[in-house]
Protein backbone atom coordinates (compact mmCIF):
# COMPACT_ATOMS: atom_id res chain seq x y z
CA UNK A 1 81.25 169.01 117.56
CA UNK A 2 77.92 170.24 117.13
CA UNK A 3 76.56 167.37 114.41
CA UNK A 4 77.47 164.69 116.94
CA UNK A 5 75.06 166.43 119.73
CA UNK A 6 72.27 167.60 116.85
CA UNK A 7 72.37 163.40 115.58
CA UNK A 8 71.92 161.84 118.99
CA UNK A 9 68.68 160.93 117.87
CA UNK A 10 69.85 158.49 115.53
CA UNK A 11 71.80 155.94 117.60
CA UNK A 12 75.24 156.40 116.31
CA UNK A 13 74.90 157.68 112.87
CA UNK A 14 76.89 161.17 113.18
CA UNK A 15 77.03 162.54 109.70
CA UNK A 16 74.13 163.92 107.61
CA UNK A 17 71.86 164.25 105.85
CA UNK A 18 69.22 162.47 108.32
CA UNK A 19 65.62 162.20 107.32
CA UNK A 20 63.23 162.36 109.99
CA UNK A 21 59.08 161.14 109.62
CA UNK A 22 56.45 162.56 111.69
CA UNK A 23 56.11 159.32 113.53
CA UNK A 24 59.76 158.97 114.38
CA UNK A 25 60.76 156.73 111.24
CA UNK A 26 64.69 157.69 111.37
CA UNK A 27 66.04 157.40 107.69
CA UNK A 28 69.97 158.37 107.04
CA UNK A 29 72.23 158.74 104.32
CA UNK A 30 70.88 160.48 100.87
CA UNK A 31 70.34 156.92 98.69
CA UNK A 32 68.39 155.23 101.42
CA UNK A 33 66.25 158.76 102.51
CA UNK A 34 65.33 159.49 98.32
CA UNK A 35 64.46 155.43 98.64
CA UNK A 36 62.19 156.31 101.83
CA UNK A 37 60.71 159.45 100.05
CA UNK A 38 60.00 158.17 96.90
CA UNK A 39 58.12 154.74 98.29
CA UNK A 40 56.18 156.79 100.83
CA UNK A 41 55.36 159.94 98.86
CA UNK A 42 55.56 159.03 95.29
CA UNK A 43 54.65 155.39 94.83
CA UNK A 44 57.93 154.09 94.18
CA UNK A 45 57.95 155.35 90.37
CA UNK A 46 61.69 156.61 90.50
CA UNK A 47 62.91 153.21 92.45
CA UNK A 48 60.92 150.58 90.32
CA UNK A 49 62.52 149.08 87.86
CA UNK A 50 62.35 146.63 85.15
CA UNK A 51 65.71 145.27 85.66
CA UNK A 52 66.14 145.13 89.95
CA UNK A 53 69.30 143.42 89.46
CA UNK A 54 70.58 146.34 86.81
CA UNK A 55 69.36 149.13 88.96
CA UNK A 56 70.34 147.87 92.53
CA UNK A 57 73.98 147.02 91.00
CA UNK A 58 74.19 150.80 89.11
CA UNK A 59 73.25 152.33 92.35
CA UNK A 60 75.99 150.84 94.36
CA UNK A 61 78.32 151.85 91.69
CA UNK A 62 77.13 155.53 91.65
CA UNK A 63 77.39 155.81 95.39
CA UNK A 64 80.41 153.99 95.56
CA UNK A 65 83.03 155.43 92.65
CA UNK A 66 81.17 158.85 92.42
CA UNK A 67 80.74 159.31 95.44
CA UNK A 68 84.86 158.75 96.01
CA UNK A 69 85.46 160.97 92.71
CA UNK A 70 83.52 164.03 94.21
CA UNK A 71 86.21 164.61 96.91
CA UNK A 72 89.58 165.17 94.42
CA UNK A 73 87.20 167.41 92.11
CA UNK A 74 86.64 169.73 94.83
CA UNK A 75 89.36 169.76 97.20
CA UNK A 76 92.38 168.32 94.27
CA UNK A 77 93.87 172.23 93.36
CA UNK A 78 94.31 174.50 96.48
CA UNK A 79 92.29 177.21 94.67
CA UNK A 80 89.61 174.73 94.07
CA UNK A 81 89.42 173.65 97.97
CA UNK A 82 89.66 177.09 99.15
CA UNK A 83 86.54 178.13 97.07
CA UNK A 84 85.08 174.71 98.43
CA UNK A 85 85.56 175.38 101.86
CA UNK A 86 85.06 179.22 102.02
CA UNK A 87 81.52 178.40 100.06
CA UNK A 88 81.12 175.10 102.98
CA UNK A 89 81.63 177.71 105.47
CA UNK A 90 79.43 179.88 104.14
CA UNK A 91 76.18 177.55 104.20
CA UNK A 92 76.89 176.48 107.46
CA UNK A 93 76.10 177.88 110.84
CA UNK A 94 79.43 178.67 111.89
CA UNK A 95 80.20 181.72 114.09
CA UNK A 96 82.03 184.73 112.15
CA UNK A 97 85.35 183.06 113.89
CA UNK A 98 84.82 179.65 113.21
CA UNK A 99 83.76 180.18 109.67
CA UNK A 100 87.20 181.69 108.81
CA UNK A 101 88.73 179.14 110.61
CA UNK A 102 87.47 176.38 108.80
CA UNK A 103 87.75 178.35 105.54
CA UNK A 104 91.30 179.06 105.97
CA UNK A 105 92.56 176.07 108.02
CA UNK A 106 90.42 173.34 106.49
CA UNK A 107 91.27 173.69 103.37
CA UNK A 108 94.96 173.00 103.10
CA UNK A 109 93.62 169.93 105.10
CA UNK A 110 91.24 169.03 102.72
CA UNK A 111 93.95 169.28 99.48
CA UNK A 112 96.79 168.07 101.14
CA UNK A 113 95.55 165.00 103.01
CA UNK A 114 92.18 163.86 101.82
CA UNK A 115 92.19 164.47 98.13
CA UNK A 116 95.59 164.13 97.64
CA UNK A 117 95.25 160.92 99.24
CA UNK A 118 92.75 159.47 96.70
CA UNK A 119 94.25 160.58 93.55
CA UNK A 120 97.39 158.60 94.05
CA UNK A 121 95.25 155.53 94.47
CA UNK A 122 93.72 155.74 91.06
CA UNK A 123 96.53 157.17 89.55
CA UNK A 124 94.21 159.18 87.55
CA UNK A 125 93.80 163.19 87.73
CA UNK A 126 90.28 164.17 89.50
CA UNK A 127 89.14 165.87 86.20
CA UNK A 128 90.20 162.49 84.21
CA UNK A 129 89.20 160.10 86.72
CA UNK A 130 85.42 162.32 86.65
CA UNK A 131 85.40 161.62 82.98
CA UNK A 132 86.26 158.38 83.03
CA UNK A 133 83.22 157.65 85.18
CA UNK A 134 80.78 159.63 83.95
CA UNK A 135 81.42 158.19 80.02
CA UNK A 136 81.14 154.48 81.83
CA UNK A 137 78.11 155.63 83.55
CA UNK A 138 76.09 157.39 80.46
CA UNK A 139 77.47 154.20 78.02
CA UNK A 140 75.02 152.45 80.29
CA UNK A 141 72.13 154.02 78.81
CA UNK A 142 72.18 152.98 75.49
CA UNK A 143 69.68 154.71 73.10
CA UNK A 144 68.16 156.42 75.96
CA UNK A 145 68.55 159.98 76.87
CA UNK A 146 68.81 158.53 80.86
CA UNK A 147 70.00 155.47 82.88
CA UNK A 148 65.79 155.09 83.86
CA UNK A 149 65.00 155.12 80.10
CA UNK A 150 63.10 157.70 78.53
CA UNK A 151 62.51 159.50 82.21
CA UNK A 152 64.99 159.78 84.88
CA UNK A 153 64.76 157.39 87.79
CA UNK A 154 66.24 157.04 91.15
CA UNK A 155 69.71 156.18 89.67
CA UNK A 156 69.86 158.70 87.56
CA UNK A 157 69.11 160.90 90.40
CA UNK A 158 71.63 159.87 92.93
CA UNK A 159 74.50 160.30 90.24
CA UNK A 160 73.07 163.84 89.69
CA UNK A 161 73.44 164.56 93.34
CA UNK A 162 77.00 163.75 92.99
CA UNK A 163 78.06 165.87 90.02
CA UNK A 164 75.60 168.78 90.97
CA UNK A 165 77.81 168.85 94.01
């Protein structure tokens, strides 16, 4: 696969994205690499935080169950992982073979196996199980119009990243 050969770089890590410094510094995985950017290029204003312990736990959860929600949202109806993988294909640098390929092959993959897969472990629908986390995750703001207060924060972004997807 051609990820596995462009990553060798990073000693073992063989998924994207991958953030690389001019110096070398090797940063992977989106969380970590909007950590890296925002200390080194910002001054840590979206990543400090009042409340460490309230942020760092928040974080874990948005990576964790949002990140596991995404997949049954996109890939949970055939038409939805059809338009999911044809749009997939279409961002990547596939070859006018492979792209149909993975467009019409992957996705019966993608609904019957992996999605399908994850919904029966909730028990929930993807569209319910979504809700469901994103009403848990906003009733954690309180008053405030975001999770970092009165301006967004690094939280806030991460968890955007997952339902912009």
């Amino acid at each position: 696969m051609k990820t596995k050969k462009e990553l060798k770089f990073t000693n073992g890590w063989e998924k994207v994205p991958v953030w690389t410094e001019v110096g070398g510094e090797i940063v992977v995985d989106s969380t970590p690499i909007m950590k890296h950017i925002d200390v080194t290029y910002n001054g840590g204003e979206l990543w400090n935080s009042e409340n460490v312990t309230r942020r760092d736990e928040w974080i874990e959860w948005v990576d964790t169950n949002l990140s596991k929600a995404t997949i049954p949202i996109l890939y949970g109806g055939l038409f939805s992982a059809l338009k999911t993988t044809t749009r997939v294909s279409k961002l990547e640098k596939f070859g006018f073979f492979s792209k149909r390929i993975y467009a019409w092959m992957g996705f019966p993959i993608m609904w019957g196996i992996i999605a399908r897969s994850r919904v029966k472990k909730d028990g929930r629908k993807p569209k319910q199980l979504w809700h469901d986390l994103l009403t848990e995750f906003t009733d954690e703001f309180g008053d405030a119009p975001f999770f970092g207060g009165q301006q967004p924060d690094l939280v806030d972004l991460a968890a955007f990243g997952y339902m912009r997807s």
